[in-house]
Protein backbone atom coordinates (compact mmCIF):
# COMPACT_ATOMS: atom_id res chain seq x y z
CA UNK A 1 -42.53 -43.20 59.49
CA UNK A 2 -40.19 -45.40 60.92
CA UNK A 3 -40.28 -49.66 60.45
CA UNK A 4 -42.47 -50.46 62.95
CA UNK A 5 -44.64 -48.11 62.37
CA UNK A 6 -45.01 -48.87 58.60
CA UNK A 7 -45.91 -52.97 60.03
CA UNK A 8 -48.49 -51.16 62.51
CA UNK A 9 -50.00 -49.87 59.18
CA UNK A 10 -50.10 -52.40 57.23
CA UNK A 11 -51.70 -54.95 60.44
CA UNK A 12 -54.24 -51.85 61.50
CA UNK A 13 -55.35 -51.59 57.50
CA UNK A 14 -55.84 -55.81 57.45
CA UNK A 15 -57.96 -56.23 60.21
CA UNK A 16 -60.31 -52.96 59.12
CA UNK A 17 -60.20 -55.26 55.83
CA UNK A 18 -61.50 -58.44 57.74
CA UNK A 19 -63.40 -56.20 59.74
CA UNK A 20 -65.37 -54.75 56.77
CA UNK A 21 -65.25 -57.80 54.48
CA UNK A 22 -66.59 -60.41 56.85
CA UNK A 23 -65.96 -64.59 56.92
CA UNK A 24 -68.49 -65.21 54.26
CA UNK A 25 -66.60 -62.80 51.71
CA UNK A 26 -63.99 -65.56 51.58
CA UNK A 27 -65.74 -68.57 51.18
CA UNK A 28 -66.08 -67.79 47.88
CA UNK A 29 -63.13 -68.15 46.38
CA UNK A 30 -61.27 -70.49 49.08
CA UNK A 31 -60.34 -73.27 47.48
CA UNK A 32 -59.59 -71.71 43.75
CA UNK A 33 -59.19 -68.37 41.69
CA UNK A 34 -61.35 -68.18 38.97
CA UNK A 35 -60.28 -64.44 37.32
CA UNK A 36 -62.24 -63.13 34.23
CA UNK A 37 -59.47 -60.89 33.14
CA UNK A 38 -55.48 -61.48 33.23
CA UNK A 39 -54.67 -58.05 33.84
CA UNK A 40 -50.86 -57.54 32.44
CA UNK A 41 -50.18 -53.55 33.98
CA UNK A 42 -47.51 -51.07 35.54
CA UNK A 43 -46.04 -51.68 38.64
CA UNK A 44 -46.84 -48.14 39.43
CA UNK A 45 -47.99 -47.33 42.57
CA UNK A 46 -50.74 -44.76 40.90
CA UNK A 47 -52.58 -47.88 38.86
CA UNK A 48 -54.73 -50.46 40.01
CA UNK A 49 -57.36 -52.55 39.14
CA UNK A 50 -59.57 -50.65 41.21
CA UNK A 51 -59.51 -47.80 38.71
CA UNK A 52 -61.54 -50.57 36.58
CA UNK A 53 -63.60 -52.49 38.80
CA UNK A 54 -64.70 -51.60 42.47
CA UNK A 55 -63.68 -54.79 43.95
CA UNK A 56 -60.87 -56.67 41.27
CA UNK A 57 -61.18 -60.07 44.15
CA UNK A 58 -61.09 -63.22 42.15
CA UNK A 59 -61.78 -61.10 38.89
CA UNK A 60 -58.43 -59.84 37.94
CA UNK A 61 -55.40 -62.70 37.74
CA UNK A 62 -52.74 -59.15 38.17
CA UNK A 63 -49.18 -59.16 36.63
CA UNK A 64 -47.52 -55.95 37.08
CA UNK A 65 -43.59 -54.97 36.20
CA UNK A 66 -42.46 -51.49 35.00
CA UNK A 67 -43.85 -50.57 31.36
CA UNK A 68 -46.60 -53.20 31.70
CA UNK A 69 -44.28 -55.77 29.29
CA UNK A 70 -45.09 -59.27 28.11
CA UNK A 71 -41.71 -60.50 28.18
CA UNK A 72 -40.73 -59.25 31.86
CA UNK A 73 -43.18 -61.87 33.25
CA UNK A 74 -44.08 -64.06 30.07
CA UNK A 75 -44.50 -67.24 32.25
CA UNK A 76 -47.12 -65.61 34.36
CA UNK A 77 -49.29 -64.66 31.71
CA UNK A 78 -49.14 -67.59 29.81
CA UNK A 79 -50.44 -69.23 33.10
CA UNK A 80 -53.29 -66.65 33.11
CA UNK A 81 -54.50 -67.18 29.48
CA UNK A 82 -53.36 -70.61 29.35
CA UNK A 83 -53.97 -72.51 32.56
CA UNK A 84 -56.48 -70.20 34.89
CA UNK A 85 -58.28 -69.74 30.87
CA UNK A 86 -59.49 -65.69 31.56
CA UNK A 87 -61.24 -65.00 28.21
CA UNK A 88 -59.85 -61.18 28.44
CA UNK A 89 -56.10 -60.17 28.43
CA UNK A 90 -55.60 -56.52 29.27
CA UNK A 91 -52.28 -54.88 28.99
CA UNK A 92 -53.38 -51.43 31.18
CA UNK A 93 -50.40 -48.38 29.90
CA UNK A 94 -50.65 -45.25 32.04
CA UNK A 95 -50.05 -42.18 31.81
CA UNK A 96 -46.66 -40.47 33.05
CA UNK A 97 -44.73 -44.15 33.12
CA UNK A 98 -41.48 -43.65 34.77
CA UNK A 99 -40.13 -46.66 33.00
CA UNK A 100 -41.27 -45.49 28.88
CA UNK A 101 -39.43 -42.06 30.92
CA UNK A 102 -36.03 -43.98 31.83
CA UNK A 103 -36.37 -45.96 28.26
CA UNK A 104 -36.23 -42.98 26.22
CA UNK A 105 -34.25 -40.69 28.44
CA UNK A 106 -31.47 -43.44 28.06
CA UNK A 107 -30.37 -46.28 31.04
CA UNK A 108 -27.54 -46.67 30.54
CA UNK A 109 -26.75 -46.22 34.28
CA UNK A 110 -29.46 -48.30 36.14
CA UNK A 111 -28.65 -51.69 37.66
CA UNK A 112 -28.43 -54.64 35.50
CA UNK A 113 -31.92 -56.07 36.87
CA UNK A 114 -33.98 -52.80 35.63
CA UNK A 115 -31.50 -52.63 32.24
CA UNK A 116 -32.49 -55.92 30.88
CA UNK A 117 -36.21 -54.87 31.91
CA UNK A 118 -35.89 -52.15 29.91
CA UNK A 119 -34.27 -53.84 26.86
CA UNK A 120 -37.63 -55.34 26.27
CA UNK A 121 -38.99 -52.21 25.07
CA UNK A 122 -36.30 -51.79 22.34
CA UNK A 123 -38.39 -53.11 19.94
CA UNK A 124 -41.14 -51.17 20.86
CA UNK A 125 -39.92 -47.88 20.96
CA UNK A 126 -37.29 -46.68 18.40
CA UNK A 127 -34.95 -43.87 19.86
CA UNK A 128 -36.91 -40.87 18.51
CA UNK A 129 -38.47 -37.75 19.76
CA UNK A 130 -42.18 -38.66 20.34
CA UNK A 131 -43.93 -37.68 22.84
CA UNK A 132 -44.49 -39.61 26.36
CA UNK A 133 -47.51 -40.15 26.02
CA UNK A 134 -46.93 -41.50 21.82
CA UNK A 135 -44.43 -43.70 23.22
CA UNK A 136 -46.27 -44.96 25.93
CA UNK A 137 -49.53 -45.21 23.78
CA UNK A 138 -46.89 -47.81 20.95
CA UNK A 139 -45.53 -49.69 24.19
CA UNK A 140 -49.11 -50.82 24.54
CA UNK A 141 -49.51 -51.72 21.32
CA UNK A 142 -46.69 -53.66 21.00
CA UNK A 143 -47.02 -55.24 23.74
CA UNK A 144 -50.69 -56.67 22.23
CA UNK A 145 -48.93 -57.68 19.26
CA UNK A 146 -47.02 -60.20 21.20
CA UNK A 147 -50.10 -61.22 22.70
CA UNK A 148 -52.35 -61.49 18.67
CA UNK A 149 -49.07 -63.65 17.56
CA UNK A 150 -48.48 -65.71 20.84
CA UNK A 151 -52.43 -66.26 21.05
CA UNK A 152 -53.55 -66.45 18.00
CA UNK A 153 -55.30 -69.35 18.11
CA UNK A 154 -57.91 -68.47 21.10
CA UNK A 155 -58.27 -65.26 19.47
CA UNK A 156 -59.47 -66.54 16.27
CA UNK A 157 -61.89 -68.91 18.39
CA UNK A 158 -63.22 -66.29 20.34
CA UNK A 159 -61.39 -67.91 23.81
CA UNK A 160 -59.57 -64.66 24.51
CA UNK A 161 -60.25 -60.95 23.63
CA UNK A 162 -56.75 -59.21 23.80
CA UNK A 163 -57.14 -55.48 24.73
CA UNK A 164 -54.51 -52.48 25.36
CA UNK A 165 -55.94 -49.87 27.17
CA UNK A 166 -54.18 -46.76 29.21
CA UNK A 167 -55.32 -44.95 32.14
CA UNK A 168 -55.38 -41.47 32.06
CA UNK A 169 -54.75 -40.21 35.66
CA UNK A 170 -53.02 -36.53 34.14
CA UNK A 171 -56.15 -36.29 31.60
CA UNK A 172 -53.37 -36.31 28.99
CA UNK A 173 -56.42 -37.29 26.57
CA UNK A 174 -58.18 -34.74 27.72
CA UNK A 175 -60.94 -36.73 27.96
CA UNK A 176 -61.28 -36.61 31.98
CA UNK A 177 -58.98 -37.97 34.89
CA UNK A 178 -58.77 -41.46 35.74
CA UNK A 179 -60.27 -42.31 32.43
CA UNK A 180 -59.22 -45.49 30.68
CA UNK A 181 -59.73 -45.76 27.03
CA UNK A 182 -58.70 -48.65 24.85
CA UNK A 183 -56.63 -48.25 22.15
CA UNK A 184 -56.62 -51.76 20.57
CA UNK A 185 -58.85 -54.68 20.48
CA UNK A 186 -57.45 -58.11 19.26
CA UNK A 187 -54.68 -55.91 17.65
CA UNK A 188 -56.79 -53.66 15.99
CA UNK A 189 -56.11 -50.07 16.82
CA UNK A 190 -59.13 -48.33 18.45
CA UNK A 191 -57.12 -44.53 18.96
């Protein structure tokens, strides 16, 4: 497909959206967000809120990066739990995450950008020979560790509910494709 092409797309796919959605679907949420859930996930093309919810508009507050990390976009989440007040966190894994791949299989060789984006996950992910899917499954739970220490307080006064789930697209968990299960609520391990 060449560039224009790909803009064609993306214009033809808007206007069936408008098309199908209608005026009135906006006035709801015109003149503010109000999300239930920040939504902290994988910037992989396979995952999506819509694996959770039907329609995610004005639910889901979304921050994605590779390995669904905390610290790649801290500033963004804080301004999820902290200003837009969502009374859920969830840090969505996945199955199959290219990034927990390149973390483990060593990066040395990556750009600088995607290297320090990786160095996050040091801490969560000792050099060892677990599994993908046992590496991927800690990644989430460290990454709602971060979340029980930095958030602590709205935890303890039920404000937030902090929850790492992963979505199963490869039925790895062999508990059916696209399944998500949760693995830890308010740090408490579920698996």
């Amino acid at each position: 497909m060449n560039k224009k092409s790909y803009i064609q797309e993306i214009l033809k796919s808007n206007q069936l959206f408008i098309e199908r959605t209608g005026k009135d679907f906006f006035t709801a949420y015109q003149n503010g967000q109000d999300p239930q859930i920040t939504f902290v996930t994988c910037a992989d093309s396979r995952v999506h809120s819509e694996a959770l919810q039907e329609s995610s508009f004005n639910k889901f507050f979304t921050i994605r990066n590779i390995g669904n990390q905390i610290y790649s976009n801290e500033g963004s989440v804080d301004y999820g739990i902290l200003h837009l007040k969502t009374p859920v966190l969830l840090i969505l894994g996945h199955t199959d995450c290219g990034a927990i791949k390149a973390y483990t299989a060593g990066y040395e060789q990556e750009s600088d950008s995607i290297k320090n984006e990786l160095n996050h996950l040091i801490p969560a992910i000792p050099k060892s020979s677990n599994s993908l899917l046992e590496n991927i499954k800690m990644n989430i739970h460290y990454q709602v560790k971060i979340c029980v220490e930095k958030y602590n307080n709205l935890m303890i006064s039920n404000e937030l509910l902090i929850i790492g789930a992963i979505y199963d697209f490869r039925n790895e968990l062999n508990e059916g494709f696209g399944k998500v299960k949760v693995i830890s609520i308010n740090g408490q391990i579920e698996d």
